[in-house]
N, C-alpha and C. Protein backbone atom coordinates (compact mmCIF):
# COMPACT_ATOMS: atom_id res chain seq x y z
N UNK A 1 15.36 -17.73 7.58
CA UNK A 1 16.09 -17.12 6.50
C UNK A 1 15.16 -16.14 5.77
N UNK A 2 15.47 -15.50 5.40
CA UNK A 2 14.76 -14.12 4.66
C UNK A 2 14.36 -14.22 3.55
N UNK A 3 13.35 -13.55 2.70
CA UNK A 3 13.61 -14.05 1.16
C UNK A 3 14.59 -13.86 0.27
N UNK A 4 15.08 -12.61 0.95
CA UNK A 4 16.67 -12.92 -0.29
C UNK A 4 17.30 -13.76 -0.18
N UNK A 5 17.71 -14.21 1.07
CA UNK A 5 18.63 -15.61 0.93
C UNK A 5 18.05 -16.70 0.78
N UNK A 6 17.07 -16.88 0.68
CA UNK A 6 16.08 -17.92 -0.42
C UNK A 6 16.42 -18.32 -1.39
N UNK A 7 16.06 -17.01 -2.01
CA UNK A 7 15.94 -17.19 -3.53
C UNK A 7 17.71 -17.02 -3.75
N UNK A 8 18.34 -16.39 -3.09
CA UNK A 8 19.96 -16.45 -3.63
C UNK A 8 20.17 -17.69 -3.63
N UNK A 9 20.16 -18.54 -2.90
CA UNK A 9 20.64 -19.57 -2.69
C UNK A 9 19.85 -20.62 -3.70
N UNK A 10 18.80 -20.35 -4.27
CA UNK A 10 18.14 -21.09 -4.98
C UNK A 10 18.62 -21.11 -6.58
N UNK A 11 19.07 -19.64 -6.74
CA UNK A 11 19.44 -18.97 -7.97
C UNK A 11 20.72 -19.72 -8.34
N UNK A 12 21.71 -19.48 -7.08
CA UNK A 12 22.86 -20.18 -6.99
C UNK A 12 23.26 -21.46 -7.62
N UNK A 13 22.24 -21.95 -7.34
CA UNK A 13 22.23 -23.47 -7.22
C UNK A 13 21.92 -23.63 -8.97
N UNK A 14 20.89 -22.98 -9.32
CA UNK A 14 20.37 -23.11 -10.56
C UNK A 14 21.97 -22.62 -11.67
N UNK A 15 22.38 -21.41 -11.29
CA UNK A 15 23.89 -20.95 -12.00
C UNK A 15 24.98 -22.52 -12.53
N UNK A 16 24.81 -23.48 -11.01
CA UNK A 16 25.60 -24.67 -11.22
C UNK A 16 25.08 -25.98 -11.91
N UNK A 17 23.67 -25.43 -12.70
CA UNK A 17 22.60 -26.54 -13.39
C UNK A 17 21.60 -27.18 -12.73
N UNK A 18 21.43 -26.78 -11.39
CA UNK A 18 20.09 -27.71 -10.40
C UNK A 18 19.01 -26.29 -10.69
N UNK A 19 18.18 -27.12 -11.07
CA UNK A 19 16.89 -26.25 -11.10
C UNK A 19 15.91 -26.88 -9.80
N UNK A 20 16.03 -27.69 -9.69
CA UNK A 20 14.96 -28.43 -8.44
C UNK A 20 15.29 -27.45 -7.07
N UNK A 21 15.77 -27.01 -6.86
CA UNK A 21 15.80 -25.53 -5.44
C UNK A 21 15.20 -24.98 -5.56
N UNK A 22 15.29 -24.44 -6.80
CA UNK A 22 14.21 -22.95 -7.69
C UNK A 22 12.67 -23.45 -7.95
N UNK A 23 12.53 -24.75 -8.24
CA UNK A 23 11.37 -25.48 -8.37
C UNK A 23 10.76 -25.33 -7.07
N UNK A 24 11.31 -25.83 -5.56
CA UNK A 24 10.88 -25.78 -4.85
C UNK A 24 10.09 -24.65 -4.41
N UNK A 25 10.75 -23.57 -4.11
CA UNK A 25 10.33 -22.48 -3.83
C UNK A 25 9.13 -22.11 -4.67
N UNK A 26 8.75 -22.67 -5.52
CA UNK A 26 7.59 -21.84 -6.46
C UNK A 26 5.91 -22.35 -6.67
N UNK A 27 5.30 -21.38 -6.47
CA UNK A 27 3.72 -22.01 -5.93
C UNK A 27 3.55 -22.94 -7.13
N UNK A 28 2.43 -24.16 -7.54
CA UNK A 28 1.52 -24.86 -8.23
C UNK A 28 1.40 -23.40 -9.64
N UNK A 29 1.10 -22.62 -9.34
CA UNK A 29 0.50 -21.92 -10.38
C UNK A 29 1.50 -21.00 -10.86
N UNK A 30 2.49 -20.38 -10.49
CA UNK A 30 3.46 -19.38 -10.88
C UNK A 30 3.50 -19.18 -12.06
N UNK A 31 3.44 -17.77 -12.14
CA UNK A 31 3.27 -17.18 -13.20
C UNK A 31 4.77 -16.79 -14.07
N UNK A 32 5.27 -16.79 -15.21
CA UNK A 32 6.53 -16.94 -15.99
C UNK A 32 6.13 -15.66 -17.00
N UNK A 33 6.54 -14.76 -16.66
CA UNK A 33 6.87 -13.71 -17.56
C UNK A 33 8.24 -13.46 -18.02
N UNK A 34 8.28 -13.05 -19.51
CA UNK A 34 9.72 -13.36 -20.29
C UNK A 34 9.50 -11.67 -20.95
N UNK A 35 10.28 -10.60 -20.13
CA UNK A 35 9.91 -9.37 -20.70
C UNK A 35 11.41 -9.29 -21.55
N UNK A 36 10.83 -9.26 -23.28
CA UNK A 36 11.84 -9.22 -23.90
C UNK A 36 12.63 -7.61 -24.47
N UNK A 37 11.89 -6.72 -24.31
CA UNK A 37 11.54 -4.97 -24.49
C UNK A 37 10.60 -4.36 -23.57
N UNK A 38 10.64 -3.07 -23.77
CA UNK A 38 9.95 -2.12 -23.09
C UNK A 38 8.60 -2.28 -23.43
N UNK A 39 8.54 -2.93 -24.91
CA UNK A 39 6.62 -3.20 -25.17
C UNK A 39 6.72 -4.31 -25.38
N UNK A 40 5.36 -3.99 -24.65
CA UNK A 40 4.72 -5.21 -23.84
C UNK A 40 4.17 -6.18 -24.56
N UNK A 41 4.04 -6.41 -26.29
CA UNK A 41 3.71 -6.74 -26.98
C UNK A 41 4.77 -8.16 -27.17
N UNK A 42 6.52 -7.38 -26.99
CA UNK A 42 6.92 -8.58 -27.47
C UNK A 42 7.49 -9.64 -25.85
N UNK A 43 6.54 -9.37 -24.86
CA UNK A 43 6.50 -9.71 -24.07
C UNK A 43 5.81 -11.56 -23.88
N UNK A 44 5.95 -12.18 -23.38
CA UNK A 44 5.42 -13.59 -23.37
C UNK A 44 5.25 -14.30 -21.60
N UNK A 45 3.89 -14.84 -21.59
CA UNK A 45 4.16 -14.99 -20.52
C UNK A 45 3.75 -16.82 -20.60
N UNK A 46 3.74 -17.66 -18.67
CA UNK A 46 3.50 -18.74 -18.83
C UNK A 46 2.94 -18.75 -17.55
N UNK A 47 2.30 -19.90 -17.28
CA UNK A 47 1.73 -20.36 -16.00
C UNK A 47 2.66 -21.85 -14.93
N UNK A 48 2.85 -22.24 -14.78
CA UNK A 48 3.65 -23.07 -13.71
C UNK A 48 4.20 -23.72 -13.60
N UNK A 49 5.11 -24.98 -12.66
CA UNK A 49 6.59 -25.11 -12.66
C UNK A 49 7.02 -25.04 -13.66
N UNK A 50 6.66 -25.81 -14.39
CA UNK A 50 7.05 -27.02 -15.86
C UNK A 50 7.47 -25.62 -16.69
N UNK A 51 6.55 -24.61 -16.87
CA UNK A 51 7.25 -23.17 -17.79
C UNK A 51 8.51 -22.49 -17.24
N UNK A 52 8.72 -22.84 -16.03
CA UNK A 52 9.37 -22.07 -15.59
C UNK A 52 10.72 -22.84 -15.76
N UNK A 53 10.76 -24.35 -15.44
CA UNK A 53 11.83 -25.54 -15.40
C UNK A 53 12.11 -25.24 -17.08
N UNK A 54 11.15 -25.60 -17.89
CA UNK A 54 11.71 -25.46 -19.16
C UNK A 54 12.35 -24.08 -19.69
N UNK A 55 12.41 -23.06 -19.08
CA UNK A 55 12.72 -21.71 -19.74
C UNK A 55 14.56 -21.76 -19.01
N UNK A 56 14.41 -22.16 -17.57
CA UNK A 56 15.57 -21.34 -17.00
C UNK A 56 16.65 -22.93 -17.73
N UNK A 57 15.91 -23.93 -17.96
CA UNK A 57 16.78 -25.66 -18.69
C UNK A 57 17.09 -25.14 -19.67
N UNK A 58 16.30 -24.33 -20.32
CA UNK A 58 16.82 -23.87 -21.94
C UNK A 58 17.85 -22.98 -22.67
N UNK A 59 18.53 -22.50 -21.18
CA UNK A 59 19.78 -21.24 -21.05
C UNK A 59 20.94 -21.93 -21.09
N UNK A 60 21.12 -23.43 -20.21
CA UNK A 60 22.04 -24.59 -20.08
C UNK A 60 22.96 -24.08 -18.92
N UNK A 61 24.16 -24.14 -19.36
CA UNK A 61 25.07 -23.88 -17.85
C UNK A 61 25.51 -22.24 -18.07
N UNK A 62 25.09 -21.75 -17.10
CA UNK A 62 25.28 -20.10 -16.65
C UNK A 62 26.30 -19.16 -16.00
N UNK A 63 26.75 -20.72 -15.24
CA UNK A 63 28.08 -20.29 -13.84
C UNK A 63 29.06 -19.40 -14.97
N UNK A 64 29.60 -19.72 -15.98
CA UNK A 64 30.27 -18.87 -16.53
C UNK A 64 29.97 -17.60 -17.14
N UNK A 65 29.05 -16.87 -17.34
CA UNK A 65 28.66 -16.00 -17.49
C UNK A 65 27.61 -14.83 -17.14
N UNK A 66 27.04 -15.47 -16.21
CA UNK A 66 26.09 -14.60 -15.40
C UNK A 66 26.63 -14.04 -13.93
N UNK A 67 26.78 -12.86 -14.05
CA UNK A 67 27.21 -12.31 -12.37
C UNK A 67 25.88 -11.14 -12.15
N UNK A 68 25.53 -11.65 -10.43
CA UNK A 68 24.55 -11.42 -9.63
C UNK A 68 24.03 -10.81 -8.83
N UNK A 69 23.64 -9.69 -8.40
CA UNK A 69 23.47 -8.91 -7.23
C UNK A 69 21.99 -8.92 -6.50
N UNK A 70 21.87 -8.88 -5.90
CA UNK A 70 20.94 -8.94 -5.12
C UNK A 70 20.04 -7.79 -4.04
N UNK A 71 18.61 -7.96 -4.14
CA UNK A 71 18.01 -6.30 -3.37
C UNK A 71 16.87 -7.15 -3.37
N UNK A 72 15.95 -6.31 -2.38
CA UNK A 72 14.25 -6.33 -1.96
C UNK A 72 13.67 -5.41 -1.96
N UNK A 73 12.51 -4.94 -2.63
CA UNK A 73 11.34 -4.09 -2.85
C UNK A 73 9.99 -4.56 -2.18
N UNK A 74 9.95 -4.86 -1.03
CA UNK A 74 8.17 -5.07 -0.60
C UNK A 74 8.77 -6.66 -0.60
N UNK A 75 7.61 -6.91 -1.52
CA UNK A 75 7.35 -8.74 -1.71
C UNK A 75 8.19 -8.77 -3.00
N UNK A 76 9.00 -8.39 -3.42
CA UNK A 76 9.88 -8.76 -4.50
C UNK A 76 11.17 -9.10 -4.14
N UNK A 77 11.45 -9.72 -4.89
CA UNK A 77 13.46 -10.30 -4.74
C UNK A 77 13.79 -9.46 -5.98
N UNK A 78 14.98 -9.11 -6.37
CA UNK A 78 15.29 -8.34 -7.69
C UNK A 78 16.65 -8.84 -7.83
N UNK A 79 17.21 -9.95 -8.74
CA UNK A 79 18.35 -10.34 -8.86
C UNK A 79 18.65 -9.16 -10.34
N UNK A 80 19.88 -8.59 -10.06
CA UNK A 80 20.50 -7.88 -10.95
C UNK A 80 21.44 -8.65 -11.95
N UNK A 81 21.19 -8.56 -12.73
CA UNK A 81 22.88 -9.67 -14.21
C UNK A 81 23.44 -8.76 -14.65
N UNK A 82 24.47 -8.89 -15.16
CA UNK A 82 24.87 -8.88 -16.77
C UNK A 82 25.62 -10.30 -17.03
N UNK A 83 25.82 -9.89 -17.90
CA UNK A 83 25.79 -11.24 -18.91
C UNK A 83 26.90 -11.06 -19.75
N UNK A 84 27.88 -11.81 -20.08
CA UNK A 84 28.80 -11.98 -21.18
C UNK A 84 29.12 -13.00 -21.94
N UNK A 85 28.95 -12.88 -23.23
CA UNK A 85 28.70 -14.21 -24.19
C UNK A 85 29.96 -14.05 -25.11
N UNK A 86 30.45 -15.42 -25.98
CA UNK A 86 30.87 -14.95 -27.20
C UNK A 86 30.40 -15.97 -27.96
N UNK A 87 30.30 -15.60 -29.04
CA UNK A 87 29.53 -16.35 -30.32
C UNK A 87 30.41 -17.71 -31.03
N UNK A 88 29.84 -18.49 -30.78
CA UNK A 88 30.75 -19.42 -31.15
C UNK A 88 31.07 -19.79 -32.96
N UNK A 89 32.24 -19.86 -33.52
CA UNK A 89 32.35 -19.90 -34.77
C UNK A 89 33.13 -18.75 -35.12
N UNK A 90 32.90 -17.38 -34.80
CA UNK A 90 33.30 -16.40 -35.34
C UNK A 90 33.70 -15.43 -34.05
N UNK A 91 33.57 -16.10 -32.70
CA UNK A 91 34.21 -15.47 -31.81
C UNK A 91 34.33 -13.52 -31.46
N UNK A 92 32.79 -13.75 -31.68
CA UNK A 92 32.34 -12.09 -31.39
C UNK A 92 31.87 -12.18 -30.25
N UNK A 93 31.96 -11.24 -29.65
CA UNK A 93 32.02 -11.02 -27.72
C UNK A 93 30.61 -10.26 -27.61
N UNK A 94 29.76 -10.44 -26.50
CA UNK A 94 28.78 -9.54 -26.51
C UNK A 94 28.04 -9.71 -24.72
N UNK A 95 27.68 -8.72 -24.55
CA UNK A 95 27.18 -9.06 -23.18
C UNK A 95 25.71 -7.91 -23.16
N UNK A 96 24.91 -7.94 -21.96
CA UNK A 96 23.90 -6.89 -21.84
C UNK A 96 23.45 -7.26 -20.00
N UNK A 97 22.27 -6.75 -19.98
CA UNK A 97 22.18 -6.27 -18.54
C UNK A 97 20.87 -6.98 -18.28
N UNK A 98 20.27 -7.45 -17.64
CA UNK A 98 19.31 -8.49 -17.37
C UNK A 98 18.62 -8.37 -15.76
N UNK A 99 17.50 -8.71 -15.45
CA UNK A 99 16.96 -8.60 -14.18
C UNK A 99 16.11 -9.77 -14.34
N UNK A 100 15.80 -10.48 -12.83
CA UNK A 100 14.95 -11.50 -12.54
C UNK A 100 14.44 -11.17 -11.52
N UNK A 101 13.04 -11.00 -11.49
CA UNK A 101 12.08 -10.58 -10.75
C UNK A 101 11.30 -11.33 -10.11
N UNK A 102 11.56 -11.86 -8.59
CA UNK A 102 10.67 -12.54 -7.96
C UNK A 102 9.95 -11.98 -7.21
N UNK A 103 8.69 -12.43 -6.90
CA UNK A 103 6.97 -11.99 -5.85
C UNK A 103 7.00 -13.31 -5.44
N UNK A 104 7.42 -12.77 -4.04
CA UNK A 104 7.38 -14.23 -2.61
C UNK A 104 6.24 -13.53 -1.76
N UNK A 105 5.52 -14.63 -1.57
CA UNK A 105 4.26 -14.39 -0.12
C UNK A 105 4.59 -15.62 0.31
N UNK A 106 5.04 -15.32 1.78
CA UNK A 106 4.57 -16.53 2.66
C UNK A 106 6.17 -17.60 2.34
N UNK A 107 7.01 -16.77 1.74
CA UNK A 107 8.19 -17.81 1.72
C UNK A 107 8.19 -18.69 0.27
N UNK A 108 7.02 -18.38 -0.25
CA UNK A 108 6.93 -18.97 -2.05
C UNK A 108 6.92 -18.06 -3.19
N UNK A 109 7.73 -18.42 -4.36
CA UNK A 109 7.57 -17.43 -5.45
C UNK A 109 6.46 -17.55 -5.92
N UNK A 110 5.72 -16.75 -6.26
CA UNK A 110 4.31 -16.85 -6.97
C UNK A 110 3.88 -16.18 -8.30
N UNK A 111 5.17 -15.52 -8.95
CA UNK A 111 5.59 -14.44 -9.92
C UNK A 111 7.16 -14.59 -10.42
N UNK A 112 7.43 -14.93 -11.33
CA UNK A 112 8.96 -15.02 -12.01
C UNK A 112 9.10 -13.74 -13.11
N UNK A 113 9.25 -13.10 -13.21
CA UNK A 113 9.76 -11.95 -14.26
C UNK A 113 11.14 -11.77 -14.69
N UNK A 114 11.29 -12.51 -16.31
CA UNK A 114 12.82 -12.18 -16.55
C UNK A 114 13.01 -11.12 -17.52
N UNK A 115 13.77 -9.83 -17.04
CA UNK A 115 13.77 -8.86 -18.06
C UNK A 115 15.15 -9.14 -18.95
N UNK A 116 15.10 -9.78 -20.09
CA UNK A 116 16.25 -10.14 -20.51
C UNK A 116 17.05 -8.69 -21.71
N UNK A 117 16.47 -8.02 -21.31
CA UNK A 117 17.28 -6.72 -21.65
C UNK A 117 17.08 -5.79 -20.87
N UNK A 118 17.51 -5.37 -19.90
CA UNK A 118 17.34 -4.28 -19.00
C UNK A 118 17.24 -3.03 -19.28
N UNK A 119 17.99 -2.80 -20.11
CA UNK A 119 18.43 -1.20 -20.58
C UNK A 119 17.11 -0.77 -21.29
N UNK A 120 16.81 -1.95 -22.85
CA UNK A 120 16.01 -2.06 -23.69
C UNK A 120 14.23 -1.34 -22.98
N UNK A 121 14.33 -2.65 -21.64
CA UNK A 121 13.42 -2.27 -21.08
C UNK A 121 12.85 -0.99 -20.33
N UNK A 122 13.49 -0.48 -19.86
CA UNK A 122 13.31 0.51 -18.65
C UNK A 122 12.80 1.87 -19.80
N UNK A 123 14.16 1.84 -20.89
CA UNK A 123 13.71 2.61 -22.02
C UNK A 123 12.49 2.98 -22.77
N UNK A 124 11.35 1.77 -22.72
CA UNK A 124 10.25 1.85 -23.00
C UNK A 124 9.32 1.73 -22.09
N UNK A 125 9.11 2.36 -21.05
CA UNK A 125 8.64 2.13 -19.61
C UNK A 125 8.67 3.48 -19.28
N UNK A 126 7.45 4.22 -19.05
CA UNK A 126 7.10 5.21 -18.26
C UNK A 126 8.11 5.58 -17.40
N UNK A 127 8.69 7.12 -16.75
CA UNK A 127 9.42 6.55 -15.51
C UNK A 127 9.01 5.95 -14.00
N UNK A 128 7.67 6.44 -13.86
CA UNK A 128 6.36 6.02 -13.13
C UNK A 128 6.45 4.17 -13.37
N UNK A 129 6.33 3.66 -14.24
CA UNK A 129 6.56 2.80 -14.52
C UNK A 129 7.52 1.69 -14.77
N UNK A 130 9.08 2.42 -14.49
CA UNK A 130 10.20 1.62 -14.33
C UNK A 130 10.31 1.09 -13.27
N UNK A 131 10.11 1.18 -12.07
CA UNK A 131 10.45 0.29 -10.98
C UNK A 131 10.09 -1.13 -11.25
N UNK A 132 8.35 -1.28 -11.41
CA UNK A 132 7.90 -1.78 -11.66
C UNK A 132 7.88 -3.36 -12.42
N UNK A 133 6.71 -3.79 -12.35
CA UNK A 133 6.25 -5.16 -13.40
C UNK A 133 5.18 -4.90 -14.35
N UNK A 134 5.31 -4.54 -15.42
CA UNK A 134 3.81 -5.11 -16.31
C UNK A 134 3.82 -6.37 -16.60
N UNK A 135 2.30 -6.77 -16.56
CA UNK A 135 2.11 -8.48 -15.79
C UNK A 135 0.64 -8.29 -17.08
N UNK A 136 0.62 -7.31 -18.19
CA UNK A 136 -0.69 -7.66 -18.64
C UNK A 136 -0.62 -8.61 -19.68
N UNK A 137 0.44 -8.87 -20.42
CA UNK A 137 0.74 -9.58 -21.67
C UNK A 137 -0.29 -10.75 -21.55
N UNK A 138 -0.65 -11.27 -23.13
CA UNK A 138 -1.50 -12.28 -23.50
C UNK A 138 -0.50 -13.50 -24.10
N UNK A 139 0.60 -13.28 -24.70
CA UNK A 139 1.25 -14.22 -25.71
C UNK A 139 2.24 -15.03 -24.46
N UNK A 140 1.47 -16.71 -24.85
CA UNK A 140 2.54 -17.24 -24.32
C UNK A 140 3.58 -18.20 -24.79
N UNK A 141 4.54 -18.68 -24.04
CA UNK A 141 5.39 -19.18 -23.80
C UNK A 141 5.96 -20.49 -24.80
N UNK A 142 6.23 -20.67 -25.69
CA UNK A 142 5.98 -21.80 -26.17
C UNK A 142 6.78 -22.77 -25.70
């Protein structure tokens, strides 16, 4: 199987609340970057499973609102979102555009990158620099 259908199928699984697929696939050390803007400042990153189990546990159930597309760059997976929410209480609707960035060697993720604003991001990003990952951030994960 290829790495996209890897990680699709891993992603998948995670959409219906199993994170242990997505666990599998991911080295001892994996790195958890949470790119929240284009600077890199308010960027946060983490080091392995356990950051990664606790970040994607902390979203809860997804199947209803996350739709998915899928592509490969080199050693990257690039799952495409958007996202549609509504606010509970006051029933305001809101959605945005999102990317999850995996670096597989050898059939393991070894790099998680979630750009949880897409647009936000790319916007503050060189165009040289939009394809791309900045991976320099210091602030992590709490």
């Amino acid at each position: 199987m290829d790495d996209v259908a890897v990680v699709r199928q891993a992603v998948d699984r995670l959409l219906e609340g199993e994170v242990a697929p997505l666990l599998a696939l991911l080295t001892t050390d994996v790195g958890l970057e949470v790119a929240c803007a284009g600077d890199e400042s308010e960027s946060a990153t983490a080091w392995g499973k356990q950051a990664v189990a606790d970040y994607f546990t902390a979203l809860g159930g997804l199947k209803a609102f996350w739709q998915l597309d899928y592509t490969a760059t080199g050693e990257q997976v690039i799952a495409w979102g958007t996202e549609s929410f509504t606010v509970e209480g006051c029933e305001l609707q809101g959605g945005c555009e999102f990317a999850l960035l995996f670096e597989v060697a050898f059939g393991r993720i070894t790099h998680v990158t979630v750009i949880e604003d897409l647009r936000a991001y790319l916007r503050g990003k060189a165009p040289e620099d939009a394809p791309g990952v900045a991976h320099g951030s210091d602030r992590r994960i709490a």
